[in-house]
Protein backbone atom coordinates (compact mmCIF):
# COMPACT_ATOMS: atom_id res chain seq x y z
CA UNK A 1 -4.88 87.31 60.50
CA UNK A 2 -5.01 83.88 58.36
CA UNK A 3 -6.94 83.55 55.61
CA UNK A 4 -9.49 80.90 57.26
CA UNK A 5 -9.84 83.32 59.85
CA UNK A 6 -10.87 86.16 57.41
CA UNK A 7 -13.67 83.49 55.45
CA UNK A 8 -14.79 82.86 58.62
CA UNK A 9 -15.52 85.80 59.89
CA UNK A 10 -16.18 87.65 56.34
CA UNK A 11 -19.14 90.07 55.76
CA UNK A 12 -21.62 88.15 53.73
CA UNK A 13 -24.65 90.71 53.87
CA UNK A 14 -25.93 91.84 50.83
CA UNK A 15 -24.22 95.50 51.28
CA UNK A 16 -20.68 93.73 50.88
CA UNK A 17 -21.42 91.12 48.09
CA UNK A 18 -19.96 92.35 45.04
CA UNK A 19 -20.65 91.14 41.65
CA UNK A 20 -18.88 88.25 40.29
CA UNK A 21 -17.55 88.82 36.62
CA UNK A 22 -17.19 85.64 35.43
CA UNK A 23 -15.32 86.61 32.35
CA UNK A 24 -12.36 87.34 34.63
CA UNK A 25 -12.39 84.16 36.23
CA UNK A 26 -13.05 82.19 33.26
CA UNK A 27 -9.96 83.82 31.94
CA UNK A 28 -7.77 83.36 34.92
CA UNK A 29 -8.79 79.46 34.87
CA UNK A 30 -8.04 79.07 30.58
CA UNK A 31 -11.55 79.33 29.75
CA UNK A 32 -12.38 81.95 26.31
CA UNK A 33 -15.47 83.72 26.34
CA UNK A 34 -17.88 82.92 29.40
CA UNK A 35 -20.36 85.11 29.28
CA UNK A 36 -20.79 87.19 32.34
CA UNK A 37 -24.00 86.02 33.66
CA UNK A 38 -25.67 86.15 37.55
CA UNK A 39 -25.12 82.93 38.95
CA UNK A 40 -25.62 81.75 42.83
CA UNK A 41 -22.88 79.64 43.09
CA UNK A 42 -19.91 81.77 43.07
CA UNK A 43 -20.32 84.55 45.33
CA UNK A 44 -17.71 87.06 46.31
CA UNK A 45 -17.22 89.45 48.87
CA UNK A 46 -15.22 92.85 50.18
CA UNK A 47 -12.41 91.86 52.79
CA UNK A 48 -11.11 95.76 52.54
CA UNK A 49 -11.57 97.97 49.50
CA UNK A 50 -10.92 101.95 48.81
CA UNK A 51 -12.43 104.39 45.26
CA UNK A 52 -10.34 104.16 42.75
CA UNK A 53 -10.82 107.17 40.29
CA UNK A 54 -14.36 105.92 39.64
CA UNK A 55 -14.37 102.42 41.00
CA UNK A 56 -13.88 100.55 44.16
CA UNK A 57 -10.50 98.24 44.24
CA UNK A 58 -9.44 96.14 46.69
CA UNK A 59 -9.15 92.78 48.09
CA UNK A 60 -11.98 90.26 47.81
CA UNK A 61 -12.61 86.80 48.56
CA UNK A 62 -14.81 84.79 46.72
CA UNK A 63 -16.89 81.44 47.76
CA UNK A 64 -18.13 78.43 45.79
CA UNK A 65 -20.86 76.81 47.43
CA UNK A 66 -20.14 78.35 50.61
CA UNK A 67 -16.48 77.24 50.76
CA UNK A 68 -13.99 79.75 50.67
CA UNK A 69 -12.48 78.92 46.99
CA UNK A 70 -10.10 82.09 46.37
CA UNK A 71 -8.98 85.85 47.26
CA UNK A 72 -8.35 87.96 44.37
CA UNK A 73 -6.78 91.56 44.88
CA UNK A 74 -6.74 94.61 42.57
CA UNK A 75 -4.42 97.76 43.69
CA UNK A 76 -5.47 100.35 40.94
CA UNK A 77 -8.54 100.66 38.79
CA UNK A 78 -6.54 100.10 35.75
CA UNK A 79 -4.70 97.78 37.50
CA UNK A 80 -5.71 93.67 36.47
CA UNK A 81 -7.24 91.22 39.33
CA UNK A 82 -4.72 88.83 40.45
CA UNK A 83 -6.40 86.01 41.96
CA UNK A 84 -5.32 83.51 44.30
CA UNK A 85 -6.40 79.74 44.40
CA UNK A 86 -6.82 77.78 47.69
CA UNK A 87 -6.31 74.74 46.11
CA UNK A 88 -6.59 73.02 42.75
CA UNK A 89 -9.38 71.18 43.54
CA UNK A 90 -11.18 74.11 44.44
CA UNK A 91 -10.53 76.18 41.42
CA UNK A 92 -11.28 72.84 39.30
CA UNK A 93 -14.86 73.28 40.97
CA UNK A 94 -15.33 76.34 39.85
CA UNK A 95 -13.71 75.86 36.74
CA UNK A 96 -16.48 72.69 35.50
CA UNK A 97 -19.85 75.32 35.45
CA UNK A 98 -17.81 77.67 33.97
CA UNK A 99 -16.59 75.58 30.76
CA UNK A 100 -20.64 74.77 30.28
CA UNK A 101 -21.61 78.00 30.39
CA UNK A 102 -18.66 79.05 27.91
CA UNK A 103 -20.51 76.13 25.83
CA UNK A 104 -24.20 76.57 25.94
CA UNK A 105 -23.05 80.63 24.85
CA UNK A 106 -20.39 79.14 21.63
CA UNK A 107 -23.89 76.94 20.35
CA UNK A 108 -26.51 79.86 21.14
CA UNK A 109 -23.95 82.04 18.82
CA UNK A 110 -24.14 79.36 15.84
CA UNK A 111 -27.83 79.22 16.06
């Protein structure tokens, strides 16, 4: 199955969302300390997953705007995320709110 077929046809209830940890993805993209905070924007869900120890692992895809931006997959709990880009543009998108947010956290720190 291609990867447009999977965004396509991807779970995107509520039960299969799973939390976005925008710390990870901030890192992946070159960005130091975003705080991990709930945003609407980025959304990411379970293509297949399995427990881990004491956490679900997997493969995930993850959506900016709606448009399929990435897939990200973690074997092992202990095990880091390795994510996977569509295209630049795309993780330049996603890259923009993050940077802001990174920011607006570095002045609320000096206040």
């Amino acid at each position: 199955m291609k990867l447009i077929d999977i965004a396509n046809k991807i779970d995107k209830s509520e039960q299969n969302r799973q939390w976005v940890d925008t710390d990870d993805i901030g890192y992946e993209l070159g960005i130091d300390n975003v705080p991990c905070v709930e945003q609407d924007r980025l959304k990411c869900y379970w293509v297949g997953n399995w427990y881990c120890t004491d956490s679900y692992v997997g493969y995930r895809m993850y959506f900016f705007d709606d448009e399929p931006a990435a897939f990200s997959i973690q074997l092992g709990r202990k095990c880091e995320e390795s994510f996977h880009w569509f295209t630049l543009e795309l993780a330049t998108k996603v890259r923009v709110p993050l940077e802001s947010e990174s920011r607006e956290g570095a002045e609320y720190k000096h206040l």
